[in-house]
PDB file of N, CA and C in Angstrom:
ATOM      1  N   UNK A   1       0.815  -1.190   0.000  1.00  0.00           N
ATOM      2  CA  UNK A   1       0.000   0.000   0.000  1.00  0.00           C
ATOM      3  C   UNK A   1       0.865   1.264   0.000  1.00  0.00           C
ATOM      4  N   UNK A   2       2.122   1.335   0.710  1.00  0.00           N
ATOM      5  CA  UNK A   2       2.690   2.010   0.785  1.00  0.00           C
ATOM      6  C   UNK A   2       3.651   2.583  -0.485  1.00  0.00           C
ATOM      7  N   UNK A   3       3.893   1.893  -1.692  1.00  0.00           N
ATOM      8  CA  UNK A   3       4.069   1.555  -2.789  1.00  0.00           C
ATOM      9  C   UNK A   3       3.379   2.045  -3.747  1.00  0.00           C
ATOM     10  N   UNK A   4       2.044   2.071  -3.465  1.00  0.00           N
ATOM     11  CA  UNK A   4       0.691   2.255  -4.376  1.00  0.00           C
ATOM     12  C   UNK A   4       0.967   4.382  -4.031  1.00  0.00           C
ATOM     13  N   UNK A   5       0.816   4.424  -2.651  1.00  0.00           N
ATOM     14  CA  UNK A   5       0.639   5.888  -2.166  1.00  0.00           C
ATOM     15  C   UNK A   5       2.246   6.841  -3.019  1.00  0.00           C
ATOM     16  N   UNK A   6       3.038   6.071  -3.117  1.00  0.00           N
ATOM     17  CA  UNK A   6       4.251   7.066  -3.694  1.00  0.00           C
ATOM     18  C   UNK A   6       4.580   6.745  -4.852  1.00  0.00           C
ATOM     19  N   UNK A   7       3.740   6.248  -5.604  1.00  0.00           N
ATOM     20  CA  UNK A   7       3.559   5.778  -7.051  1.00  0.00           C
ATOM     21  C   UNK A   7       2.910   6.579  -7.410  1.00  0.00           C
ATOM     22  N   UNK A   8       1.232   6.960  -6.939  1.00  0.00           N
ATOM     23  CA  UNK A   8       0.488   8.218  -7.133  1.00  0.00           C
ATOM     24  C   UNK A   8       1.320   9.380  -6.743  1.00  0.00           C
ATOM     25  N   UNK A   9       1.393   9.490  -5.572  1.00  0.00           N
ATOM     26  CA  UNK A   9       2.073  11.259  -5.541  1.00  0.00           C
ATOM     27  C   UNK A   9       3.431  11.234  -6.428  1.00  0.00           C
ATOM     28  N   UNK A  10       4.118   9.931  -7.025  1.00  0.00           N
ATOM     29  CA  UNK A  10       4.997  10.501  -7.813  1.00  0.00           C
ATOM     30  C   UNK A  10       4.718  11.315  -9.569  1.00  0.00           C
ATOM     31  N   UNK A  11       3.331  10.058  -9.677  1.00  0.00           N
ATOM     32  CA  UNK A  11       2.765  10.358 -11.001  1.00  0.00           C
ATOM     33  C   UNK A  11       1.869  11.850 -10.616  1.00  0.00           C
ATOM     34  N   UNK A  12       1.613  12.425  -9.439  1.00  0.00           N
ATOM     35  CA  UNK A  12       1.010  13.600  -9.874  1.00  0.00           C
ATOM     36  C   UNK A  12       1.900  14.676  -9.637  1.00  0.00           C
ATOM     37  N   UNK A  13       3.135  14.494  -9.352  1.00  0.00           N
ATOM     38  CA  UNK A  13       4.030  15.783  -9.479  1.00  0.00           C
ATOM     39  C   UNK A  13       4.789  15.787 -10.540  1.00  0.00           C
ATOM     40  N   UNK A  14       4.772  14.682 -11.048  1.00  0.00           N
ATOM     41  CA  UNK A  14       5.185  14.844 -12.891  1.00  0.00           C
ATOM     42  C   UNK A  14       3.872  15.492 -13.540  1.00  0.00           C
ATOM     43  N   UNK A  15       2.717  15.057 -13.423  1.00  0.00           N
ATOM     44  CA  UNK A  15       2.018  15.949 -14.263  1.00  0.00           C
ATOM     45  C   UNK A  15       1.688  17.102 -14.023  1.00  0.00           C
ATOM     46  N   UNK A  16       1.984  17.296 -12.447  1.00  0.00           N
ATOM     47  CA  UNK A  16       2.092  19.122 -12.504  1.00  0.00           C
ATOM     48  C   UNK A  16       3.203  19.803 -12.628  1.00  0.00           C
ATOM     49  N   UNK A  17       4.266  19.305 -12.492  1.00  0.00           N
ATOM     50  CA  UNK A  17       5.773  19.460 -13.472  1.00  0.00           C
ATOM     51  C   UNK A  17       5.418  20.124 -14.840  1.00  0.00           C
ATOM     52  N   UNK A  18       4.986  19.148 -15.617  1.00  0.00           N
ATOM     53  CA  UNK A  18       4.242  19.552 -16.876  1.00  0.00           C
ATOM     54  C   UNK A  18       3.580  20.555 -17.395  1.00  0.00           C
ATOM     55  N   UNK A  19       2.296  20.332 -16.261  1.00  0.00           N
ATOM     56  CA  UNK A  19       1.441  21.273 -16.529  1.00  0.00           C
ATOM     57  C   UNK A  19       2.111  22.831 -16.380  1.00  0.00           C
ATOM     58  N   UNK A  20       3.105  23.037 -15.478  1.00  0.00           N
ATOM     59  CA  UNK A  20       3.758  24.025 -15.188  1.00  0.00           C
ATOM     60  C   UNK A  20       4.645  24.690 -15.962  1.00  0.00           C
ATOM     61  N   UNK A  21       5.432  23.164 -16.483  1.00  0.00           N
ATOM     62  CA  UNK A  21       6.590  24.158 -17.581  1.00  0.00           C
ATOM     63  C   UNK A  21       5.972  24.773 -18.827  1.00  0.00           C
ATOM     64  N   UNK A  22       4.737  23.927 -19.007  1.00  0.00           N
ATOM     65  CA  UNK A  22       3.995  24.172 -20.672  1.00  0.00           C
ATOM     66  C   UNK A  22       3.369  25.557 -20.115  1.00  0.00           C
ATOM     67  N   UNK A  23       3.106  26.019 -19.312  1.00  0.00           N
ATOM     68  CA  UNK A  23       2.373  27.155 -19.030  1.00  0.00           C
ATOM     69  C   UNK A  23       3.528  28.461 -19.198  1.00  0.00           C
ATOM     70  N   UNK A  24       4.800  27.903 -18.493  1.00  0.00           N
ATOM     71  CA  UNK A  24       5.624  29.006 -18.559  1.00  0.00           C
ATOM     72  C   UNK A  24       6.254  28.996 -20.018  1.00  0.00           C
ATOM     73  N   UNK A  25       6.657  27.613 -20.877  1.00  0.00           N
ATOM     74  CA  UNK A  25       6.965  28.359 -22.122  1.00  0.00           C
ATOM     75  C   UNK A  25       5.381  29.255 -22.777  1.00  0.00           C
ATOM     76  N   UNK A  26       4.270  28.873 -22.545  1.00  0.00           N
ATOM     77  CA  UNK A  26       3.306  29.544 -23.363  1.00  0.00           C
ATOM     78  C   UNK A  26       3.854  31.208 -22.846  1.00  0.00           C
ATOM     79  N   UNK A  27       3.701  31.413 -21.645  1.00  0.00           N
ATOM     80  CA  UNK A  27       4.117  32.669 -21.307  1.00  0.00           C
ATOM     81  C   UNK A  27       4.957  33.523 -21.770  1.00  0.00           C
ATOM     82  N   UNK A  28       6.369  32.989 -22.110  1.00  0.00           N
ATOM     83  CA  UNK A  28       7.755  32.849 -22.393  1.00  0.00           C
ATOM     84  C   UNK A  28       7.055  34.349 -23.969  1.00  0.00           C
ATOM     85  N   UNK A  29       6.290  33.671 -25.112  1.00  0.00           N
ATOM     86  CA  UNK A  29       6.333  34.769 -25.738  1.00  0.00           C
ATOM     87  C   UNK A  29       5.386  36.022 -25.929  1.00  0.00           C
ATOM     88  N   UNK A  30       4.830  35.638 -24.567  1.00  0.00           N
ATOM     89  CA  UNK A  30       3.568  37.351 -24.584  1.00  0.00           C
ATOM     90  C   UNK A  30       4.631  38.426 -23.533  1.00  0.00           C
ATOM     91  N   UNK A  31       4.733  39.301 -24.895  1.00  0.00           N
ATOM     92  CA  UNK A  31       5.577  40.693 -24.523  1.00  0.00           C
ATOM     93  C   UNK A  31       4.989  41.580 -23.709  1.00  0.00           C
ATOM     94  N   UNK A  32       3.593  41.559 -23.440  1.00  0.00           N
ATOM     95  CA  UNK A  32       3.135  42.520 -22.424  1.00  0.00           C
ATOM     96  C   UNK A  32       2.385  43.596 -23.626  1.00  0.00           C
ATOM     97  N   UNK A  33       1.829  44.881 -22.678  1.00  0.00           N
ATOM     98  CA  UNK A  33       0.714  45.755 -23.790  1.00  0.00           C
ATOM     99  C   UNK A  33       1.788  46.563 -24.225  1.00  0.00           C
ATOM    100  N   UNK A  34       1.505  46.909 -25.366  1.00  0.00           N
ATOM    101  CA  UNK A  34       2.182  47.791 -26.293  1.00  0.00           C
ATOM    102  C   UNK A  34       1.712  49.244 -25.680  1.00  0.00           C
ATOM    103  N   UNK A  35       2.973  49.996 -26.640  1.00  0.00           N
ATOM    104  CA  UNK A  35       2.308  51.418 -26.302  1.00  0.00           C
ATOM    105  C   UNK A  35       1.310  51.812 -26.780  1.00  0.00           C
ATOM    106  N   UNK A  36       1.298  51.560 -27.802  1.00  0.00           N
ATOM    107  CA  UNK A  36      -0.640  51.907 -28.517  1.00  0.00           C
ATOM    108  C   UNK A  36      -1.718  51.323 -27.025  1.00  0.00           C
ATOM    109  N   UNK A  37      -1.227  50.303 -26.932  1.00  0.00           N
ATOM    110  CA  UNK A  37      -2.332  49.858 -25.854  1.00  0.00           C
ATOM    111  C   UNK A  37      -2.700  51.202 -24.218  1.00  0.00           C
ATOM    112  N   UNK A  38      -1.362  50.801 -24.282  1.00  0.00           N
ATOM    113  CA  UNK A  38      -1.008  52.060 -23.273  1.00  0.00           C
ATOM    114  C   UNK A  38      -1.668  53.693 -23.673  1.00  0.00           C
ATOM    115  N   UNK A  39      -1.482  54.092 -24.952  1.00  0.00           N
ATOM    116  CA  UNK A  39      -2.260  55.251 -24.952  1.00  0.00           C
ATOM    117  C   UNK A  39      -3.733  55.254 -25.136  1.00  0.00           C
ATOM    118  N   UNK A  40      -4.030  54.083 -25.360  1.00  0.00           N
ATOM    119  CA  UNK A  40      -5.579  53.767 -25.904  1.00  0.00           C
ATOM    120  C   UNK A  40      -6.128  53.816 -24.555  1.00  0.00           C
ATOM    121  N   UNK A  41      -5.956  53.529 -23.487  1.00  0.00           N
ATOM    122  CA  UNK A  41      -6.010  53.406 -22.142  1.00  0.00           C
ATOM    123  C   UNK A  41      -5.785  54.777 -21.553  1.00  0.00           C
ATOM    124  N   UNK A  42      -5.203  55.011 -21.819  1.00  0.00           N
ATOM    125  CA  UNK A  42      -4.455  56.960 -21.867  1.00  0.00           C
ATOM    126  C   UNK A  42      -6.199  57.760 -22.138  1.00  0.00           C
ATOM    127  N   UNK A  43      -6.435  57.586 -23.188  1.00  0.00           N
ATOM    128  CA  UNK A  43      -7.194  58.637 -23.663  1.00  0.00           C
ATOM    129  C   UNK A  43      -9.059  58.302 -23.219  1.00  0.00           C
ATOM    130  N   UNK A  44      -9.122  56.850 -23.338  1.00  0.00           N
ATOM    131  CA  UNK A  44     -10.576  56.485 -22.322  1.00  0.00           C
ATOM    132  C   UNK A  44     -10.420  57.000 -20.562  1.00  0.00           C
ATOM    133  N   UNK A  45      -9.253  56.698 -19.843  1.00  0.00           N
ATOM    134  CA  UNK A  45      -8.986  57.772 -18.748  1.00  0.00           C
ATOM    135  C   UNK A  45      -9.582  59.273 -19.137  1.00  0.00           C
ATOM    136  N   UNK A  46      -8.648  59.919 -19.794  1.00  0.00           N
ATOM    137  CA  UNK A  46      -9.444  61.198 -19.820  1.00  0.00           C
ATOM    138  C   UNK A  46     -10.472  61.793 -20.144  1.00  0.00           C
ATOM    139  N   UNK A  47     -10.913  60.722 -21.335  1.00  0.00           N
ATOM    140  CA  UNK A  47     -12.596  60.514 -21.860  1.00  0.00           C
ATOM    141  C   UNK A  47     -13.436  60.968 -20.300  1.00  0.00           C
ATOM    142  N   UNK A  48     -13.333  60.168 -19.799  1.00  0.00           N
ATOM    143  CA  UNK A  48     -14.045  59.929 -18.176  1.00  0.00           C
ATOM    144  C   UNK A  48     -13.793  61.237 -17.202  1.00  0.00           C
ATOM    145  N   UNK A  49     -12.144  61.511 -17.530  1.00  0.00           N
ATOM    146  CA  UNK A  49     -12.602  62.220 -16.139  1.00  0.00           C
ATOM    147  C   UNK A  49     -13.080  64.045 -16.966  1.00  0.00           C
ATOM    148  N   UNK A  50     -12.675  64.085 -18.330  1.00  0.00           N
ATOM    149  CA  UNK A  50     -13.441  65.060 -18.474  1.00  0.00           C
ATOM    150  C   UNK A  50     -15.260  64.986 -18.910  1.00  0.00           C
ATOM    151  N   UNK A  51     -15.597  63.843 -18.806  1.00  0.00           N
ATOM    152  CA  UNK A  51     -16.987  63.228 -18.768  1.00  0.00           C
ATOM    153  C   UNK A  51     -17.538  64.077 -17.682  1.00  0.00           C
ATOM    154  N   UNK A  52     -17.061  63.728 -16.541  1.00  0.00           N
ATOM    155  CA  UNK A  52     -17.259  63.730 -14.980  1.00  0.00           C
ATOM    156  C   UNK A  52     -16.859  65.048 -14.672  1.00  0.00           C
ATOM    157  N   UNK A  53     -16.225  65.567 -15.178  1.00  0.00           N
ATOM    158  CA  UNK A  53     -15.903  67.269 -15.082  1.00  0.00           C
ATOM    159  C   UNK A  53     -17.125  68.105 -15.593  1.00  0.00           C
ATOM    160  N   UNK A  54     -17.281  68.061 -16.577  1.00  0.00           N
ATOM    161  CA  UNK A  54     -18.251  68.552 -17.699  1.00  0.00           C
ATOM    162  C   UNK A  54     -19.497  68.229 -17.033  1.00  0.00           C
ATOM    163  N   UNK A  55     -19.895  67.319 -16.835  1.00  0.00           N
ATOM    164  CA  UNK A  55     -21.320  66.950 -15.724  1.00  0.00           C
ATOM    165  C   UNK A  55     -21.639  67.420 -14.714  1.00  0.00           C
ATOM    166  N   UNK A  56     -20.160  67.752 -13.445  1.00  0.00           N
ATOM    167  CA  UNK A  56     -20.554  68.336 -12.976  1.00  0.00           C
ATOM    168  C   UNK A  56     -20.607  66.953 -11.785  1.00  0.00           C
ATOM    169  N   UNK A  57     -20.251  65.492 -12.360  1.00  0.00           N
ATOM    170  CA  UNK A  57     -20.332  64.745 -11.599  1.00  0.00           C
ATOM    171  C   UNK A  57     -19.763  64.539 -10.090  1.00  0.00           C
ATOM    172  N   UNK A  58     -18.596  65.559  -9.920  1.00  0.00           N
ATOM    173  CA  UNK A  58     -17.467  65.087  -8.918  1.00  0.00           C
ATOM    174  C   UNK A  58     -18.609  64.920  -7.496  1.00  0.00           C
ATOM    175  N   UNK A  59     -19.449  65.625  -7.181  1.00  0.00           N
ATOM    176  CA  UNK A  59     -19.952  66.170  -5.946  1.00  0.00           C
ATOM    177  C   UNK A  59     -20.511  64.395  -5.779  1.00  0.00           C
ATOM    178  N   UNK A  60     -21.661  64.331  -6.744  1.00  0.00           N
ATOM    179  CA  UNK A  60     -22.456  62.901  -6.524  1.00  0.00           C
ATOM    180  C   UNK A  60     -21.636  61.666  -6.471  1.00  0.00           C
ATOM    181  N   UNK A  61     -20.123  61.292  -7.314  1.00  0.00           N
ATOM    182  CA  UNK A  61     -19.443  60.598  -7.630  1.00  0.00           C
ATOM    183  C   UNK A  61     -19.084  60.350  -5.747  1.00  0.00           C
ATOM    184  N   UNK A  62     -18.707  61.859  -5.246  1.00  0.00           N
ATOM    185  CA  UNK A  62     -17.834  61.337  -3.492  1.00  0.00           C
ATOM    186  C   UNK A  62     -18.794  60.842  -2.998  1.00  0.00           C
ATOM    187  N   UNK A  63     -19.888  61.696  -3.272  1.00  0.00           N
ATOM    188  CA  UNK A  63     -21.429  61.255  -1.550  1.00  0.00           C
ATOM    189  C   UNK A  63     -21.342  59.557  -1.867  1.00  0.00           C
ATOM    190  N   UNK A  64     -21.423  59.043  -3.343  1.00  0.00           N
ATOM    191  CA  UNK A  64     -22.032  57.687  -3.185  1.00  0.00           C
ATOM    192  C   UNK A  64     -20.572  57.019  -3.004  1.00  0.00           C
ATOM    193  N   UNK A  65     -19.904  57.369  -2.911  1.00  0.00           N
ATOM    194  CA  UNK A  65     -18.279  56.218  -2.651  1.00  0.00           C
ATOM    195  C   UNK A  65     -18.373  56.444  -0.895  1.00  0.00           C
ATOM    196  N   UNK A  66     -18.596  58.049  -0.667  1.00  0.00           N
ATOM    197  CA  UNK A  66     -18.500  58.040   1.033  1.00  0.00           C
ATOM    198  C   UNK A  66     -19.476  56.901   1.567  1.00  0.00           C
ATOM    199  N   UNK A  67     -20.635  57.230   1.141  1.00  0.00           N
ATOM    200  CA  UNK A  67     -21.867  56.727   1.585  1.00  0.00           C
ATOM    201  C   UNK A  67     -21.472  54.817   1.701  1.00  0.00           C
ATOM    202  N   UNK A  68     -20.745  54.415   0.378  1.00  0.00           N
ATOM    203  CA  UNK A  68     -20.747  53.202   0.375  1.00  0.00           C
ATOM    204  C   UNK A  68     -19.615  52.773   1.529  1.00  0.00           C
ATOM    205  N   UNK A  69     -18.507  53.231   1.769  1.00  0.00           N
ATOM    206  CA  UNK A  69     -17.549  53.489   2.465  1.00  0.00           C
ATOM    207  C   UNK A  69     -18.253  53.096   4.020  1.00  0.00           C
ATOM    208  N   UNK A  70     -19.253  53.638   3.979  1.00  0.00           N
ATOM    209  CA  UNK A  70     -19.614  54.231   5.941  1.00  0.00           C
ATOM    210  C   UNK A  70     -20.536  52.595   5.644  1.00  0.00           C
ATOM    211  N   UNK A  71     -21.345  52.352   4.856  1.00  0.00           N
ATOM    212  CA  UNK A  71     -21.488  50.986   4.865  1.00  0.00           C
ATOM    213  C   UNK A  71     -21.242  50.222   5.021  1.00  0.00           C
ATOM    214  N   UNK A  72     -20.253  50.142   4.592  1.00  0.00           N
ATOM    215  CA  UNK A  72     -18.865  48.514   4.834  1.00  0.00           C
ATOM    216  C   UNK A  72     -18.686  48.430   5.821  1.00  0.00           C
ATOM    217  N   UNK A  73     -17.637  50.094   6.605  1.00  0.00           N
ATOM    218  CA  UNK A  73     -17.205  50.192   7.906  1.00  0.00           C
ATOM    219  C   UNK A  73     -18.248  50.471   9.203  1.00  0.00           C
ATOM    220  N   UNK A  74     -19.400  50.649   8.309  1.00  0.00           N
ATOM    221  CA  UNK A  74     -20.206  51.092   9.541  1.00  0.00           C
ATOM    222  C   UNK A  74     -20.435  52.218  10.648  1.00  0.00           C
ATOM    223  N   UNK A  75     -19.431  53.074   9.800  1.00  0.00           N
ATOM    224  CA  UNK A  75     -19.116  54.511  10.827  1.00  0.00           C
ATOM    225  C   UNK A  75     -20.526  55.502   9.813  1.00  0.00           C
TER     226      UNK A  75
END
C-alpha cells in the first residue's frame, strides 16, 4: 500500500511538473501591452474624467463612494 501511495504522488508531481513548464513556455512569448495599448487606455482615462468634469459629476461621484464606504465600515 505504501508503494501504491508514492507511485500516485509521484505520477502527480510529474504531471504538474508539466502542466507548469507548458504554461511558462506559453508565457515565455507574450511581450506585455504595447504602447498603442497604453495610450488607448491613456485617452478612455481622460474621456471619463473630463466626462465627470463637464457633468458636474465630482460632488455625486464622493457622496455615493463616502456613503458606500460608511457601509462597509459602519461609521
Amino acid at each position: 500500500m505504501a508503494k501504491d501511495i508514492t507511485l500516485k504522488a509521484y505520477l502527480a508531481l510529474g504531471t504538474w511538473r508539466d502542466t507548469v513548464v507548458s504554461r511558462m513556455r506559453r508565457r515565455a512569448g507574450d511581450s506585455g501591452a504595447s504602447i498603442v495599448e497604453y495610450g488607448g487606455l491613456l485617452v478612455i482615462v481622460a474621456l471619463i474624467v473630463v466626462a465627470v468634469r463637464g457633468l458636474g459629476l465630482q460632488n455625486i461621484i464622493s457622496k455615493a463612494i463616502g456613503t458606500a464606504v460608511n457601509s462597509i465600515t459602519g461609521g
